[in-house]
N, C-alpha and C. Protein backbone atom coordinates (compact mmCIF):
# COMPACT_ATOMS: atom_id res chain seq x y z
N UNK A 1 119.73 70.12 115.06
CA UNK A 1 119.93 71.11 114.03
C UNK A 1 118.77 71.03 113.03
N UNK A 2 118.13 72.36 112.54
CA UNK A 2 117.29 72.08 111.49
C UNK A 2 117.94 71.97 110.22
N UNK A 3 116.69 71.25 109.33
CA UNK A 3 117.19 70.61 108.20
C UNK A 3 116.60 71.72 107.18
N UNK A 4 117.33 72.08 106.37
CA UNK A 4 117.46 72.99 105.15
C UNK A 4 116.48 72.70 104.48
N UNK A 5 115.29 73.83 103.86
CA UNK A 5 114.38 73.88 103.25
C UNK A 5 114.32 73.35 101.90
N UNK A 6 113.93 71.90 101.15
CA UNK A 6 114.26 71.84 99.75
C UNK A 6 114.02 73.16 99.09
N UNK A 7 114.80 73.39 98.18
CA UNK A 7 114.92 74.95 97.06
C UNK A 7 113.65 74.74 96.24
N UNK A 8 113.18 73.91 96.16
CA UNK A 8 111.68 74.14 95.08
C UNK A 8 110.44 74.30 96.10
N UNK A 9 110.63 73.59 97.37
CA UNK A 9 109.47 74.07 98.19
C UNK A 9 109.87 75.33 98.54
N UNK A 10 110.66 76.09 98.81
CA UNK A 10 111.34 77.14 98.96
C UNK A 10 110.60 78.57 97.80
N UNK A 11 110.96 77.95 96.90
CA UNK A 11 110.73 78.80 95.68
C UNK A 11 108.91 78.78 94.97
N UNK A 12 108.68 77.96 95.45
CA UNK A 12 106.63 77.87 95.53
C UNK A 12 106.55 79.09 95.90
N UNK A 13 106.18 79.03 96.99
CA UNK A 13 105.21 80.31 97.58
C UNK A 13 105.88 81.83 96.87
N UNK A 14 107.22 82.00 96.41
CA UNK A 14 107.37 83.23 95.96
C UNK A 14 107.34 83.51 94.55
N UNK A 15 106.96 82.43 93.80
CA UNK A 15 106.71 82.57 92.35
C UNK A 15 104.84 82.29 92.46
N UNK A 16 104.63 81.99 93.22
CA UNK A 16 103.26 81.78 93.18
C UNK A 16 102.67 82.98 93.47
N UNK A 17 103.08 84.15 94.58
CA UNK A 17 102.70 85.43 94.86
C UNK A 17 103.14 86.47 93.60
N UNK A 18 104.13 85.92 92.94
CA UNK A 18 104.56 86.69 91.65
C UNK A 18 103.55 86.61 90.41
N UNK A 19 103.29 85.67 90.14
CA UNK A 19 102.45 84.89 89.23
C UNK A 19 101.18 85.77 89.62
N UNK A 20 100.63 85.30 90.77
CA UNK A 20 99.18 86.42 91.13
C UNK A 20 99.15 87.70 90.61
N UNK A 21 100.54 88.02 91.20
CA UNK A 21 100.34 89.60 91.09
C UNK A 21 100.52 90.43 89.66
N UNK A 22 101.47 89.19 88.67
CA UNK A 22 101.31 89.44 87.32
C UNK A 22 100.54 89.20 86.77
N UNK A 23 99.35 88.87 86.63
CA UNK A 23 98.57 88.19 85.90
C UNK A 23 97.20 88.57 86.51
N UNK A 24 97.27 89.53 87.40
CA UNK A 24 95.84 90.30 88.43
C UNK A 24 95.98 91.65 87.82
N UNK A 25 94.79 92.44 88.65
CA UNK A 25 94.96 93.57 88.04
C UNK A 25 95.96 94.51 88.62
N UNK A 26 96.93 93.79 89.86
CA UNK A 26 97.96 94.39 89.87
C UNK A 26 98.89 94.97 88.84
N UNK A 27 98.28 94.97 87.77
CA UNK A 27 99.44 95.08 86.72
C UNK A 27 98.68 94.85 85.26
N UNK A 28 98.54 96.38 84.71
CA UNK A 28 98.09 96.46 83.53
C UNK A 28 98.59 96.33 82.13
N UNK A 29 98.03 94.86 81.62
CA UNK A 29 98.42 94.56 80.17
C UNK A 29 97.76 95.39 78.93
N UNK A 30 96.76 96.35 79.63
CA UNK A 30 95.92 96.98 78.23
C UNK A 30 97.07 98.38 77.89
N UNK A 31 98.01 98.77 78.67
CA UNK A 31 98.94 99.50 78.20
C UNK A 31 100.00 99.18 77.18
N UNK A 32 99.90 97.68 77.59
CA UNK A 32 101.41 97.39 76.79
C UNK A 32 100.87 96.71 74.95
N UNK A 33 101.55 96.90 74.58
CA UNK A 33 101.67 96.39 73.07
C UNK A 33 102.22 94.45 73.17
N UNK A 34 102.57 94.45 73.86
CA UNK A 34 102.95 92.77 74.27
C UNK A 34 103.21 92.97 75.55
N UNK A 35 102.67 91.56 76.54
CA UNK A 35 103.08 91.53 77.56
C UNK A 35 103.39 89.63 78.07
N UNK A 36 104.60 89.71 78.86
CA UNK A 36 104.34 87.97 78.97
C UNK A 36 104.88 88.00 79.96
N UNK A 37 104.75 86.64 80.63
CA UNK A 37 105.92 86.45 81.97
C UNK A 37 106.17 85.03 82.25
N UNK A 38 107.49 84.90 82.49
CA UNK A 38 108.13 83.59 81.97
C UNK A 38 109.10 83.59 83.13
N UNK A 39 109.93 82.34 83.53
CA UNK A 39 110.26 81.79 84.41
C UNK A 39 111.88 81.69 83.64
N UNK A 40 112.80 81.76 85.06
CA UNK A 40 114.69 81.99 84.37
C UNK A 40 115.39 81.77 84.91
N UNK A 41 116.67 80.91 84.78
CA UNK A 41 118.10 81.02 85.83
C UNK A 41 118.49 82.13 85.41
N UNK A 42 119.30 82.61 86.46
CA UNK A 42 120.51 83.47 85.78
C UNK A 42 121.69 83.38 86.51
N UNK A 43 122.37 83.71 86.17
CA UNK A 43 124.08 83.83 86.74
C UNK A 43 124.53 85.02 86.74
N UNK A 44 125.02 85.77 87.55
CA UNK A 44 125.32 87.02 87.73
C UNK A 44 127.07 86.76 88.32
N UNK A 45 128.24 87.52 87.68
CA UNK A 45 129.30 87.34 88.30
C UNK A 45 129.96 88.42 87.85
N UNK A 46 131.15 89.11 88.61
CA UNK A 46 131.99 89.65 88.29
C UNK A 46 132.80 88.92 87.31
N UNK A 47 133.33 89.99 86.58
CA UNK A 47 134.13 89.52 85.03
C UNK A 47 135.37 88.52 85.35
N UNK A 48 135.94 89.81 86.68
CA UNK A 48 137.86 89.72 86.48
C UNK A 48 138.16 89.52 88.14
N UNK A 49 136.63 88.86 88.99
CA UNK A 49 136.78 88.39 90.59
C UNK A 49 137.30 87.29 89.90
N UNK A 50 138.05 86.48 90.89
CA UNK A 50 137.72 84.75 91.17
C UNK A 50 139.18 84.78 90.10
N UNK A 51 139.20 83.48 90.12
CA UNK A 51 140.58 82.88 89.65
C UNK A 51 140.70 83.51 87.95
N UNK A 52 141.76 83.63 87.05
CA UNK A 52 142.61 83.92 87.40
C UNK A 52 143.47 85.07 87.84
N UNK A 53 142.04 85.63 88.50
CA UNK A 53 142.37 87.51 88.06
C UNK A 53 142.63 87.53 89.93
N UNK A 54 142.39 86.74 90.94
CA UNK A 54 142.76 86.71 92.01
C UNK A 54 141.72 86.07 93.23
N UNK A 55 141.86 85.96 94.45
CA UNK A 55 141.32 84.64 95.17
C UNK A 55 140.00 84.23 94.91
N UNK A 56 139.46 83.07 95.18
CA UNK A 56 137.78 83.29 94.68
C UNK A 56 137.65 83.50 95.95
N UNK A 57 135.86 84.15 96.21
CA UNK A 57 135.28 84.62 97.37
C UNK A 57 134.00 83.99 97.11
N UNK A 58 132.52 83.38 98.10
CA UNK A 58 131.38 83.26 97.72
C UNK A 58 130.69 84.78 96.92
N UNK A 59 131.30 85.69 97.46
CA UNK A 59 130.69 87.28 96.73
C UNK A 59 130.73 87.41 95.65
N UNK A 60 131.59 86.99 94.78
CA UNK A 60 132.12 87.21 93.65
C UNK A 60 130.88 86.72 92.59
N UNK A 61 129.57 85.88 92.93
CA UNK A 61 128.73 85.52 92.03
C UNK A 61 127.33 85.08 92.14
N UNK A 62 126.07 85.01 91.66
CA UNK A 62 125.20 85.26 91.97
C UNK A 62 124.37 84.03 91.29
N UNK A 63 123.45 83.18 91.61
CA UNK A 63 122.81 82.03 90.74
C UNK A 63 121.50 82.36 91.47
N UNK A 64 120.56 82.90 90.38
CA UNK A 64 118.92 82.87 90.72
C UNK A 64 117.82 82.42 90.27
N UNK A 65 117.11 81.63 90.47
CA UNK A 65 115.86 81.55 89.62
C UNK A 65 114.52 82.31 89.73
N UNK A 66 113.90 82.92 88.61
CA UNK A 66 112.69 83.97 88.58
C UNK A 66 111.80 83.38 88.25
N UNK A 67 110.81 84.45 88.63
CA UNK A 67 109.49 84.77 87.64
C UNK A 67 109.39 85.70 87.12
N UNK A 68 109.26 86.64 86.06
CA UNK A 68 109.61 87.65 85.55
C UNK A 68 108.36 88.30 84.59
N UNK A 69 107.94 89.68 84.87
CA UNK A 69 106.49 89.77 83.95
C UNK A 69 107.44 90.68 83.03
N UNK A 70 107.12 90.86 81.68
CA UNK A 70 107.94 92.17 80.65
C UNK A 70 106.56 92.75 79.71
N UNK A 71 107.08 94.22 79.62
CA UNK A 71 105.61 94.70 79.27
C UNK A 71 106.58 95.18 78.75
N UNK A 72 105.93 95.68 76.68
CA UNK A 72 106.83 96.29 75.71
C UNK A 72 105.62 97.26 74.89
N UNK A 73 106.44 98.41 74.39
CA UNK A 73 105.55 99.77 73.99
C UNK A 73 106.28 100.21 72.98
N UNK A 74 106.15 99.21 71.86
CA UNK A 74 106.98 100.37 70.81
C UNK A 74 108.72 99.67 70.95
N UNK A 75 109.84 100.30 71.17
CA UNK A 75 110.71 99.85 71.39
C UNK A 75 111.44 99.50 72.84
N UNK A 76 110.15 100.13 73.32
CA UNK A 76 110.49 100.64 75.09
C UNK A 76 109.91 99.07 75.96
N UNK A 77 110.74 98.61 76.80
CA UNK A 77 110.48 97.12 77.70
C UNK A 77 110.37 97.86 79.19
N UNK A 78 109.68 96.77 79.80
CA UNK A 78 110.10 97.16 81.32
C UNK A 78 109.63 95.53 81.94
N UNK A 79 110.47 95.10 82.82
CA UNK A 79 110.32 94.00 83.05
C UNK A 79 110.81 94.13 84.70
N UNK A 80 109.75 93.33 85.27
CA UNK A 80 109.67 92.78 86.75
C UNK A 80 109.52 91.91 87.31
N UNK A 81 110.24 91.47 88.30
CA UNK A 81 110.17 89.77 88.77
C UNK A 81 110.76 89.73 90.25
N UNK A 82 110.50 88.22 90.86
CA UNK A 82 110.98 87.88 92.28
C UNK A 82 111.59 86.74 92.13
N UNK A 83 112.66 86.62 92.59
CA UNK A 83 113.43 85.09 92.37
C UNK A 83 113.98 84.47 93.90
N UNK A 84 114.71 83.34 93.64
CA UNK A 84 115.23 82.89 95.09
C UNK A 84 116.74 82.32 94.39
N UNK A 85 117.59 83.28 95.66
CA UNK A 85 119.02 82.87 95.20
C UNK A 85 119.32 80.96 95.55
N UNK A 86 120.19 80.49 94.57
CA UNK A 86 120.03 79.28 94.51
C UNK A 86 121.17 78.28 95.50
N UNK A 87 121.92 79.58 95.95
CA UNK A 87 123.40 79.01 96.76
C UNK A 87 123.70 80.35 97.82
N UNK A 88 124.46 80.39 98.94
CA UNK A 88 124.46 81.02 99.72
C UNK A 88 125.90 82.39 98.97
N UNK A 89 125.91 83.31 99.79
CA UNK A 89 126.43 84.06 99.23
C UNK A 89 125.89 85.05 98.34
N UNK A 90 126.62 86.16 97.41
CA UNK A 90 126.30 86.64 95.97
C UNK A 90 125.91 87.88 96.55
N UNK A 91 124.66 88.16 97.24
CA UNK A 91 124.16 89.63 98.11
C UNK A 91 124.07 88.88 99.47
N UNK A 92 124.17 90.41 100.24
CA UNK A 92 123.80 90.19 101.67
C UNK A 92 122.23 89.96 101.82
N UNK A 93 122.01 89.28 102.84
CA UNK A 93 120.35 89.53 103.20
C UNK A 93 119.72 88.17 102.95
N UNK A 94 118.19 88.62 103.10
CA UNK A 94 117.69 87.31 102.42
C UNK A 94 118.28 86.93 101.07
N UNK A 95 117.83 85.53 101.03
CA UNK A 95 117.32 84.64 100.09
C UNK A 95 116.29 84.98 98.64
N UNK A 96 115.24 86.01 98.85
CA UNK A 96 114.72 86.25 98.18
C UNK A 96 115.17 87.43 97.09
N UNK A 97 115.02 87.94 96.00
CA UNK A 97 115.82 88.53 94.96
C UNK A 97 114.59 89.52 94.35
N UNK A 98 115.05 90.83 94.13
CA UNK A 98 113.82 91.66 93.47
C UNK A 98 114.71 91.66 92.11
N UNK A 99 114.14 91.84 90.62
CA UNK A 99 115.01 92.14 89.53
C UNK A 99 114.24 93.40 88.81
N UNK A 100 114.83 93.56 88.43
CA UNK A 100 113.84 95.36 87.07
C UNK A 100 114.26 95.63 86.51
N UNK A 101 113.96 95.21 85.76
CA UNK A 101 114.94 96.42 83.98
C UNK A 101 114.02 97.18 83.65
N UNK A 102 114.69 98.27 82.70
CA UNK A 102 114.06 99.00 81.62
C UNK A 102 114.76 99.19 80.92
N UNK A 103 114.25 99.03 79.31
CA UNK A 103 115.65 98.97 78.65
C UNK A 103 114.58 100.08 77.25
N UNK A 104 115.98 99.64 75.93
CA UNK A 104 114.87 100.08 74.69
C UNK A 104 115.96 98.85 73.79
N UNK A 105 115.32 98.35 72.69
CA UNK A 105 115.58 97.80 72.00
C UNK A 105 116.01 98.33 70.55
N UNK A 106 117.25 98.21 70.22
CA UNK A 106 118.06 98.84 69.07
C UNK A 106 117.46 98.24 67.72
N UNK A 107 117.16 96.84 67.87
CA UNK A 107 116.92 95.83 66.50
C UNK A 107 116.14 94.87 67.17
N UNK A 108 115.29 94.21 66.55
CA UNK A 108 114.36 93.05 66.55
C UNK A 108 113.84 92.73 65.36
N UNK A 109 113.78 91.88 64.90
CA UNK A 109 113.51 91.04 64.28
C UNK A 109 112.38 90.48 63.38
């Protein structure tokens, strides 16, 4: 039987192609008013799956770690990244995770 890929050698090569591609001219910082890109867990779960609202399932939740670039214009964000899910389950498919927001910001600081 093969032996399971450690999760950090795992997660190299796809934060490392992320990293390139944020920080190349794949991707223009002279547009944005701030731009950065920073590294993240996250946890993704349904509210009212899983106990006590009824059976747990592996579907019911999501654990990822990113790389994430965010470019901001005024009040306007847009942020892009590639992560690797950290436990089996959460989505079908690969292992690997696309994320994207766009948001606008109400208040800052």
């Amino acid at each position: 039987m093969k032996q399971p890929t450690p999760i950090f050698a795992r997660l190299a090569p796809v934060h490392l192609v992320t990293l390139i591609a944020l920080t190349s001219g794949c991707t223009s910082t002279a547009v944005c008013e701030r731009a950065a890109v920073r590294s993240e867990y996250q946890h993704v779960s349904h509210i009212t799956a899983g106990p006590p609202f009824g059976p747990r399932s592996d579907e019911d939740s999501l654990d990822v770690f990113s790389v994430l670039g965010r470019c901001e214009i005024g009040r306007v964000y847009a942020e892009a990244g590639v992560g690797l899910s950290l436990a089996d389950g959460g989505f079908y498919g690969p292992d690997e995770i696309f994320t994207g927001r766009v948001g606008v910001e109400f208040w800052k600081k």
